[in-house]
N, C-alpha and C. Protein backbone atom coordinates (compact mmCIF):
# COMPACT_ATOMS: atom_id res chain seq x y z
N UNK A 1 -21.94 13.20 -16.16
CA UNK A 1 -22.02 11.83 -16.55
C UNK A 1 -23.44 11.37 -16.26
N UNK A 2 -23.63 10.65 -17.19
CA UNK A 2 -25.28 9.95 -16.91
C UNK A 2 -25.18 8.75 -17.02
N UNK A 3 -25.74 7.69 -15.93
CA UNK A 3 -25.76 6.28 -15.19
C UNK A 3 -27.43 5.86 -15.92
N UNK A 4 -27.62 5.37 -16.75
CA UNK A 4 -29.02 4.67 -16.81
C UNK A 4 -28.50 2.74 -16.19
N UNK A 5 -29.19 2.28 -15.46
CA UNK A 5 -29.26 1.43 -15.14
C UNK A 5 -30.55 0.67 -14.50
N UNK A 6 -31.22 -0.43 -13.94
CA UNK A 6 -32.19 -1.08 -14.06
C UNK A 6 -31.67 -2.28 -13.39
N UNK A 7 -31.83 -2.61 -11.69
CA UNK A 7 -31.55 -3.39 -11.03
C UNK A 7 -32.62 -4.65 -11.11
N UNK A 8 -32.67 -6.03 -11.30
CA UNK A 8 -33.31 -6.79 -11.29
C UNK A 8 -32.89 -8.29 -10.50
N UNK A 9 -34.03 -9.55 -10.63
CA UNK A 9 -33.61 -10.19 -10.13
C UNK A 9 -33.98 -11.80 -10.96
N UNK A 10 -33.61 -12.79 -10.26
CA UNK A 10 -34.49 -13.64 -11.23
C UNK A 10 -36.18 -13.88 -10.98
N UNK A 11 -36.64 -12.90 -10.06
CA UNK A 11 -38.26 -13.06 -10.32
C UNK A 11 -38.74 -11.15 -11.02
N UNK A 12 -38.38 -10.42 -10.64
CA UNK A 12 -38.52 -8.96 -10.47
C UNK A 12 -37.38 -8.00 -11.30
N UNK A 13 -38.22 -7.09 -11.21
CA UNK A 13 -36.98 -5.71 -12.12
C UNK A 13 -37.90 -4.38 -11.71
N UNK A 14 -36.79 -3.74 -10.73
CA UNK A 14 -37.69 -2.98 -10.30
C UNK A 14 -37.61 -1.34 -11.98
N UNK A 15 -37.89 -0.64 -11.33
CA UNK A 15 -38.43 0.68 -12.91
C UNK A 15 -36.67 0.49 -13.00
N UNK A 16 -36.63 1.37 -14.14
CA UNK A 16 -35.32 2.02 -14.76
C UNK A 16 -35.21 3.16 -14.29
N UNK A 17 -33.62 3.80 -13.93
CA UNK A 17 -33.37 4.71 -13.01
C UNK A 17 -32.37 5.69 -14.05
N UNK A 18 -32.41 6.88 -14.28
CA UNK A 18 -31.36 7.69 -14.32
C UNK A 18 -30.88 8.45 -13.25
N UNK A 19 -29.34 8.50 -13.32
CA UNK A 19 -28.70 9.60 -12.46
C UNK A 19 -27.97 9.96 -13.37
N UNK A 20 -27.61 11.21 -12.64
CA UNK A 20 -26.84 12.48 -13.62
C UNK A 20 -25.64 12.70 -11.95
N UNK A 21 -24.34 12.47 -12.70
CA UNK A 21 -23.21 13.03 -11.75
C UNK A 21 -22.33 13.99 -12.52
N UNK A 22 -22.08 14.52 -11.71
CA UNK A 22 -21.14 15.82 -11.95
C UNK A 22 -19.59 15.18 -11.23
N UNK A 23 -18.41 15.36 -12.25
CA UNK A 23 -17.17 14.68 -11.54
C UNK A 23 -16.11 16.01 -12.08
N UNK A 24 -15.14 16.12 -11.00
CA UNK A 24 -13.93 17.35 -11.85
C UNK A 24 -12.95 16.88 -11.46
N UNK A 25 -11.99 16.65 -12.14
CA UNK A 25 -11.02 15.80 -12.40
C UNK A 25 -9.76 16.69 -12.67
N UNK A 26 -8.47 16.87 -12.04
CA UNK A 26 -7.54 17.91 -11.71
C UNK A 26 -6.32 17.15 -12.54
N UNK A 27 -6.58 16.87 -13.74
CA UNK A 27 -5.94 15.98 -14.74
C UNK A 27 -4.66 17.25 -15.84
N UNK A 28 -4.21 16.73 -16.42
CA UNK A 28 -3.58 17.57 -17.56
C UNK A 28 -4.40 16.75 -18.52
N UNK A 29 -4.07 17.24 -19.31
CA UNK A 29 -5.22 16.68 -21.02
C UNK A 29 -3.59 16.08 -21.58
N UNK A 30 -3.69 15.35 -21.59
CA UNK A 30 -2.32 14.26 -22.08
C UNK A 30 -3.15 13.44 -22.96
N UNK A 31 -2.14 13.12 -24.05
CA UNK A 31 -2.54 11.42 -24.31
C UNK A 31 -1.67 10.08 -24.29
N UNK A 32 -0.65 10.55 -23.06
CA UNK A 32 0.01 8.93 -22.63
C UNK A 32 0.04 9.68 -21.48
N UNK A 33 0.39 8.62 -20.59
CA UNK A 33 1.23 8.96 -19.02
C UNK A 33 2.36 8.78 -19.51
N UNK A 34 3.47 9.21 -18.58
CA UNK A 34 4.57 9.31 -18.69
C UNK A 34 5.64 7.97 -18.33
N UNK A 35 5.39 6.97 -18.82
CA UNK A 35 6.03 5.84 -18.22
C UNK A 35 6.80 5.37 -19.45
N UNK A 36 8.06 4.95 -18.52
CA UNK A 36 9.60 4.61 -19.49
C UNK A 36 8.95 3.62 -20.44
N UNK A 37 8.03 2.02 -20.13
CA UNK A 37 8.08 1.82 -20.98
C UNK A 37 7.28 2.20 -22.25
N UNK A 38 6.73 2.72 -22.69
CA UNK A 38 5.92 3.90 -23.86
C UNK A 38 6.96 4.00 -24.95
N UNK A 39 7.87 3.99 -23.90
CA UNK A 39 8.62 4.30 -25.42
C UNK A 39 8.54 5.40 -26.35
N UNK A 40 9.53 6.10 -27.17
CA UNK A 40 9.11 7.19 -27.88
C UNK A 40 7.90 6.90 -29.13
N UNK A 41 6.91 7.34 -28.81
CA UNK A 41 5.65 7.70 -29.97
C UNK A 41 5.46 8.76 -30.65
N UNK A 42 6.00 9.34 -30.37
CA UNK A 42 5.92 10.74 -30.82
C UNK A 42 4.55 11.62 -30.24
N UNK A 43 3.59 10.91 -29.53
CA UNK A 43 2.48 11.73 -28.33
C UNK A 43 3.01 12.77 -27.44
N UNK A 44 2.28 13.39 -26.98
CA UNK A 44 3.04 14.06 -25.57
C UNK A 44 2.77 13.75 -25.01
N UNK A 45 3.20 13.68 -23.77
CA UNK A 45 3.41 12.95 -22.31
C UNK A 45 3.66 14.34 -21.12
N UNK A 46 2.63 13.80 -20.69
CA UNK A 46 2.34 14.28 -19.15
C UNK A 46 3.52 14.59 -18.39
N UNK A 47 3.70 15.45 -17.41
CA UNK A 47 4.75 15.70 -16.46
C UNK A 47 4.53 14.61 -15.30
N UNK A 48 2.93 14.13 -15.07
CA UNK A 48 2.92 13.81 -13.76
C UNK A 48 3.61 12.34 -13.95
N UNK A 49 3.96 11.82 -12.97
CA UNK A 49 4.68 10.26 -13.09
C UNK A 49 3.82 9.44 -12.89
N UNK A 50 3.40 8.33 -13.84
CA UNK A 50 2.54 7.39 -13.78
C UNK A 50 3.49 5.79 -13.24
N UNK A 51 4.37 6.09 -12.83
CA UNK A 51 5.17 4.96 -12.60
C UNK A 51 4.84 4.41 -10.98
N UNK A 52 4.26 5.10 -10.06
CA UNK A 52 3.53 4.55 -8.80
C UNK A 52 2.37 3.90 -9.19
N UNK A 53 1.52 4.14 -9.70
CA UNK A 53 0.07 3.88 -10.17
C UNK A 53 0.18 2.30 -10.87
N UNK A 54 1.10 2.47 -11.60
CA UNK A 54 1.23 1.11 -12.15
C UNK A 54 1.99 0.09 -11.32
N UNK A 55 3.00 0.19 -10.51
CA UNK A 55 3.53 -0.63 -9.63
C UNK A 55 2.09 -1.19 -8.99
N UNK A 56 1.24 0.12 -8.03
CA UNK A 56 0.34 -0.18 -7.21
C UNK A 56 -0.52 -1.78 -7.96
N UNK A 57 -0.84 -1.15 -9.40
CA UNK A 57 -2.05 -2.24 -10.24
C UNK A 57 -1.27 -3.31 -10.18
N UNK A 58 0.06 -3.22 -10.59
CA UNK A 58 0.75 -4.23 -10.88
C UNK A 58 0.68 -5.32 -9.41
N UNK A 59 1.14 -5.31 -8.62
CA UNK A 59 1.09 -5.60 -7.68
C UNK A 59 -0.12 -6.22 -6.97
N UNK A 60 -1.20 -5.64 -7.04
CA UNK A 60 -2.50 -5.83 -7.15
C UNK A 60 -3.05 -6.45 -8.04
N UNK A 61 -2.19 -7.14 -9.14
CA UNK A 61 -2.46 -7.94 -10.23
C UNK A 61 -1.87 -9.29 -10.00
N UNK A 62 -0.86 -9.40 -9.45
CA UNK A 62 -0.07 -10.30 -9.02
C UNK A 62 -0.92 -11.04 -7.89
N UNK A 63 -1.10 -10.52 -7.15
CA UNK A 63 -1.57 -10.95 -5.77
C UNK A 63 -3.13 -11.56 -6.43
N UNK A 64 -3.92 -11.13 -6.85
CA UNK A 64 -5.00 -11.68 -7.68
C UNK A 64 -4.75 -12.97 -7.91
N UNK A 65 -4.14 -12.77 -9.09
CA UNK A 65 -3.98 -13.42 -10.55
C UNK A 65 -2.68 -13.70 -10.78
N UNK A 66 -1.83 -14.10 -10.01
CA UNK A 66 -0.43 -14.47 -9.96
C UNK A 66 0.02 -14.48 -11.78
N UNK A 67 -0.77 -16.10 -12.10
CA UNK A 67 0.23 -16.36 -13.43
C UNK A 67 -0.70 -15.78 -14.53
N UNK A 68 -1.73 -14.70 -14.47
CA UNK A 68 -2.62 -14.14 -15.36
C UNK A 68 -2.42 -12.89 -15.80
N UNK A 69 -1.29 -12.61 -14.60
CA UNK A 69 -0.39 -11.03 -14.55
C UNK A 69 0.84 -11.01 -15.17
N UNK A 70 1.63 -12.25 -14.94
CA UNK A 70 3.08 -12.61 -15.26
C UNK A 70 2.68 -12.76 -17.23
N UNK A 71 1.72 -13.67 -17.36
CA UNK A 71 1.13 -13.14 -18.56
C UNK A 71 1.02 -12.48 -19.28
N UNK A 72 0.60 -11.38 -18.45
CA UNK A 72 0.65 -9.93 -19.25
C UNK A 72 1.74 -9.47 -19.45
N UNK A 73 3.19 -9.13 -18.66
CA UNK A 73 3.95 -8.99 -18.57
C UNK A 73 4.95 -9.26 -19.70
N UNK A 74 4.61 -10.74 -19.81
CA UNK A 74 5.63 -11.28 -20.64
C UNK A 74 4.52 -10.56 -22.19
N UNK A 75 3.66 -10.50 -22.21
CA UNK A 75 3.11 -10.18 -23.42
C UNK A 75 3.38 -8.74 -24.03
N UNK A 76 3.53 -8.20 -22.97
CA UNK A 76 4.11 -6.32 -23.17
C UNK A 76 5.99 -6.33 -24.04
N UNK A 77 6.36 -7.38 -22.85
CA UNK A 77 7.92 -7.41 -23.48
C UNK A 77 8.08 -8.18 -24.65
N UNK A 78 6.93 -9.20 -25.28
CA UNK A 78 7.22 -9.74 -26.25
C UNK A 78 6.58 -8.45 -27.12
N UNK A 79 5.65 -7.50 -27.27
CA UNK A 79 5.34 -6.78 -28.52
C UNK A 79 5.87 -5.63 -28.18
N UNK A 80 6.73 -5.13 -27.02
CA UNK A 80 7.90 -4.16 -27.05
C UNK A 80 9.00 -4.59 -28.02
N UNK A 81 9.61 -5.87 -28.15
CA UNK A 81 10.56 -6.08 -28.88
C UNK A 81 10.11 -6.55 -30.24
N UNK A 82 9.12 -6.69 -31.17
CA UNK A 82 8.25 -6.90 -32.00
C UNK A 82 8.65 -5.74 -32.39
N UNK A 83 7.74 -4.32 -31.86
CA UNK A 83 7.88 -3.06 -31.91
C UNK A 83 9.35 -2.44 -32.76
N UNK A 84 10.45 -2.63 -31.50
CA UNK A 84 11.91 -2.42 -31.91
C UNK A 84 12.08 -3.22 -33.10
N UNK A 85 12.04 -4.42 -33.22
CA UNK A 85 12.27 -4.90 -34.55
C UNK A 85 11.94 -4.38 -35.93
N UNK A 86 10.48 -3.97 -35.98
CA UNK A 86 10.04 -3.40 -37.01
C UNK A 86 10.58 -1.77 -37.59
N UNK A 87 10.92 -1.28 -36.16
CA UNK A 87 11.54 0.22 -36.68
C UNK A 87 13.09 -0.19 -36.85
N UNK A 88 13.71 -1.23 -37.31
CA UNK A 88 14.92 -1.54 -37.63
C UNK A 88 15.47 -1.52 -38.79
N UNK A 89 15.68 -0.82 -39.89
CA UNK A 89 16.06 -0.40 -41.06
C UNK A 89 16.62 -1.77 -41.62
């Protein structure tokens, strides 16, 4: 991965900096996590369980952003059932 960035201020900017990182990542090559609500897409889905990870954010979203989270929430279950509607013959 390569970081170009350029720290400044409102009088100064010091030079422009590259770094180069090296990251390895012990991932499966998925393209969903495996969480109930996903719903069938026809993607494949990962073995590992993404259902801790999201409690954790979730939770950590709440505590933030109380009614900015509940928000979201309700916005997932309103275009989950949007979703179902449209595949309804």
């Amino acid at each position: 991965m390569t970081v170009r960035y350029q720290a400044c201020d409102d009088a100064t900017c010091l030079m422009p900096r590259i770094d180069r990182f090296r990251l390895e990542v012990g991932l499966e090559s998925v393209d969903m996590p495996n969480l109930s609500f996903h719903g069938e897409t026809g993607q494949w889905k990962s073995t590992m369980d993404g259902a801790p990870h999201l409690r954790r954010s979730l939770l950590r979203q709440l505590r933030r952003h109380a009614i900015g989270a509940l928000r979201s929430i309700v916005q997932q279950i309103r275009l989950r059932l949007r979703g179902e509607r449209r595949r309804r013959p």
